[in-house]
C-alpha atoms as a PDB file:
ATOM      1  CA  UNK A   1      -6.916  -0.819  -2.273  1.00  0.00           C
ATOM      2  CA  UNK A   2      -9.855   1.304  -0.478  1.00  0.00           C
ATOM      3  CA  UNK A   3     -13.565   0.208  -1.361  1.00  0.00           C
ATOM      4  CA  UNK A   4     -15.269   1.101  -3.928  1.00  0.00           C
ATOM      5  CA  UNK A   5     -17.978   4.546  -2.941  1.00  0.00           C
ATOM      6  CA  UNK A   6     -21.552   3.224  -4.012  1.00  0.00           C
ATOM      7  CA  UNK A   7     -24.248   6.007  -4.323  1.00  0.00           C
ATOM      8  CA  UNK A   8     -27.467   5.519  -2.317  1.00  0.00           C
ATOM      9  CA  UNK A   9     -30.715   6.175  -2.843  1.00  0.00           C
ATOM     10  CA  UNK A  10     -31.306  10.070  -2.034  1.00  0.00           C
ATOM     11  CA  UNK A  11     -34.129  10.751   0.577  1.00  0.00           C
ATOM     12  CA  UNK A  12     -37.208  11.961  -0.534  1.00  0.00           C
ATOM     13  CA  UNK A  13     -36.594  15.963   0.066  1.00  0.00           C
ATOM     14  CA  UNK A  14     -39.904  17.520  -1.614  1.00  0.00           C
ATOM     15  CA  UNK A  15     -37.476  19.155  -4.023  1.00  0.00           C
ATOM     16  CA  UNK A  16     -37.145  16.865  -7.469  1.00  0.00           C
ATOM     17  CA  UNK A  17     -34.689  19.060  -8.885  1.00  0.00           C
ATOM     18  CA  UNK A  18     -32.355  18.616  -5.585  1.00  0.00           C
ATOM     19  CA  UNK A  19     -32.984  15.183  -5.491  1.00  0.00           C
ATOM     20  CA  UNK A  20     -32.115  14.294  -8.992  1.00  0.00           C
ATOM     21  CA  UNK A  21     -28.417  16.850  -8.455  1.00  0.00           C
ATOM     22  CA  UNK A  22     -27.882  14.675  -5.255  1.00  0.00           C
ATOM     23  CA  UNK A  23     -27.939  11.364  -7.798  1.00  0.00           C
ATOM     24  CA  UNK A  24     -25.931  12.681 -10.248  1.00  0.00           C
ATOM     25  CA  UNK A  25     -23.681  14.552  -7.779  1.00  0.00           C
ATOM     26  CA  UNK A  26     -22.977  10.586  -6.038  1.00  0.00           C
ATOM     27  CA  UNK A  27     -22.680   8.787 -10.039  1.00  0.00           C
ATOM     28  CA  UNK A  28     -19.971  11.531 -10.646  1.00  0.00           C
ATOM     29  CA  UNK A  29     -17.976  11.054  -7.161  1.00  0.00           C
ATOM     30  CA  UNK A  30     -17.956   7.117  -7.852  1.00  0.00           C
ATOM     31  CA  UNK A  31     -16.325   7.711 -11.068  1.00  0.00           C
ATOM     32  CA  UNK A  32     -13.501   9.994  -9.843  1.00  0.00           C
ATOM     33  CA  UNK A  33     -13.042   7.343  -7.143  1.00  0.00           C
ATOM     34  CA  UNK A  34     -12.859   4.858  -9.346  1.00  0.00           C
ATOM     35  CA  UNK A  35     -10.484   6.489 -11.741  1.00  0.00           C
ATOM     36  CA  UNK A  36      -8.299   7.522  -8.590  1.00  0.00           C
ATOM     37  CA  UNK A  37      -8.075   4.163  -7.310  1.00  0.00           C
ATOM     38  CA  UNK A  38      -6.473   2.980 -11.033  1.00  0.00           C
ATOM     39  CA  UNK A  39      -4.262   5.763 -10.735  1.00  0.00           C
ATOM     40  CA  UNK A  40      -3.081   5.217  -7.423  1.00  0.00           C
ATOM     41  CA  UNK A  41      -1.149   1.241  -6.511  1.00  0.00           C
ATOM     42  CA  UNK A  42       0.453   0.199  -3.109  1.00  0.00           C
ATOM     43  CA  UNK A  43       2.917  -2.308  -4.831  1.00  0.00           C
ATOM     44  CA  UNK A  44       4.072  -3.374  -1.217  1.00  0.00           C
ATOM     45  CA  UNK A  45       2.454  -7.270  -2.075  1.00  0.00           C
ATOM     46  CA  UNK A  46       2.392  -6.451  -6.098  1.00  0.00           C
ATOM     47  CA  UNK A  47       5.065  -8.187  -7.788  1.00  0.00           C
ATOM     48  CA  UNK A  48       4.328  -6.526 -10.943  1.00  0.00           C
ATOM     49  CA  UNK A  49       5.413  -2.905 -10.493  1.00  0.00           C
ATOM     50  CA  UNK A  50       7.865  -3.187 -13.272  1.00  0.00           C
ATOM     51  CA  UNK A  51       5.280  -3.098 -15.926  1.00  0.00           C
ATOM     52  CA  UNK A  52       3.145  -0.443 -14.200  1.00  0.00           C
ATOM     53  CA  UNK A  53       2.160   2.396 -16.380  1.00  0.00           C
ATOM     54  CA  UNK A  54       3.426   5.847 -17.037  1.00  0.00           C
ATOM     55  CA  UNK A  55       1.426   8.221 -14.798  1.00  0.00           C
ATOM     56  CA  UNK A  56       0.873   5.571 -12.264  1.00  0.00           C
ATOM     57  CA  UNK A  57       1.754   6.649  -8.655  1.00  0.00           C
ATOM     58  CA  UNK A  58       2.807   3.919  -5.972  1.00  0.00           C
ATOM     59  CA  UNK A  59       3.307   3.760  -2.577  1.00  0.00           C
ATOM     60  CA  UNK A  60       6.664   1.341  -1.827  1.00  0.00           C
ATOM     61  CA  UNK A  61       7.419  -0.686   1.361  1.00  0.00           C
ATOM     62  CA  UNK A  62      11.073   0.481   0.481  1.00  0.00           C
ATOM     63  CA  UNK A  63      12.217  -2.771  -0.743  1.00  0.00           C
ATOM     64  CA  UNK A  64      11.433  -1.472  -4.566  1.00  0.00           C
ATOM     65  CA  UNK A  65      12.300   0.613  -6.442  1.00  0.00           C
ATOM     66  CA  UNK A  66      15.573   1.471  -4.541  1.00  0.00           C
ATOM     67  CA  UNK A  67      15.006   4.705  -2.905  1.00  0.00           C
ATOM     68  CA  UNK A  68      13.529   3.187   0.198  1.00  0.00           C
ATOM     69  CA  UNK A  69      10.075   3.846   1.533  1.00  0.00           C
ATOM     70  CA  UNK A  70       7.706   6.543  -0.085  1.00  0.00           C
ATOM     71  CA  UNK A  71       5.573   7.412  -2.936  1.00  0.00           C
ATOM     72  CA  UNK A  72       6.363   6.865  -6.262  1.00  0.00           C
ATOM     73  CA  UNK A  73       5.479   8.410  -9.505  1.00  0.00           C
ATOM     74  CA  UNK A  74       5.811   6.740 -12.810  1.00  0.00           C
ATOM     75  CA  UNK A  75       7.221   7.851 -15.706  1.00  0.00           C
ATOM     76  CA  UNK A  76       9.015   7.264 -19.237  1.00  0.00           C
ATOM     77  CA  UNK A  77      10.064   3.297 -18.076  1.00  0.00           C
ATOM     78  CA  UNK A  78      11.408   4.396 -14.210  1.00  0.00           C
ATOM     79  CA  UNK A  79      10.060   5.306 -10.784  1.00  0.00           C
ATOM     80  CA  UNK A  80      10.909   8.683  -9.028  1.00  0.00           C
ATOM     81  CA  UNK A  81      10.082   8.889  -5.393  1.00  0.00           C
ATOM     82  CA  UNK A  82       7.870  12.336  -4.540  1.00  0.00           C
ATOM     83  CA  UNK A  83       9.906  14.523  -1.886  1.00  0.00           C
ATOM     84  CA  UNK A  84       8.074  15.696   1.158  1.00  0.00           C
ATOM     85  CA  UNK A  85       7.439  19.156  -0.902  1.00  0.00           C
ATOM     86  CA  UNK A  86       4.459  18.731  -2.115  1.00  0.00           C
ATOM     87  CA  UNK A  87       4.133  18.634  -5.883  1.00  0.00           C
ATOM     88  CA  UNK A  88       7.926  18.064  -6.382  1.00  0.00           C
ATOM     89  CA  UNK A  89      10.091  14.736  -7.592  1.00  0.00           C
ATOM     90  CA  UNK A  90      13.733  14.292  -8.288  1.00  0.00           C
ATOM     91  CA  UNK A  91      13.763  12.841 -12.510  1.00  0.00           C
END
């Protein structure tokens, strides 16, 4: 999985209100990254994609989950593999 994003220190900018929107702007980007990177599994090496979690998307090495090589979406106990529309999946 990608790093994790770690906010650094803003530059002093003479502007303490632009400074402190900078920090908060960085704290709020490392959370969505962090909740993006539990959403989002490459189960190529991950034996345990069976008990993955509704909602969880999954990129396959087309061994698993049958449908050959692509990304996955979770749902209701079974994979479906995302077509190359954007947005779409077969259920």
């Amino acid at each position: 999985m990608a790093s994790e994003f770690t906010p650094t220190p803003v530059p002093a900018l003479d502007n303490p209100e632009l400074e402190r929107f900078l920090a908060e702007l960085q704290e709020q980007l490392a959370g969505a990254i962090s909740a993006a990177q539990a959403t989002i599994a490459s189960w190529d090496r991950d034996p345990d994609w069976v008990n993955a979690p509704s909602g969880q998307i999954a990129v396959f090495d087309g061994s698993d989950p049958g449908s050959g090589e692509g990304i996955y979406y979770r749902r209701g106990g079974s994979w479906y593999k995302l077509t190359e529309a954007a947005g779409t999946f077969y259920p």
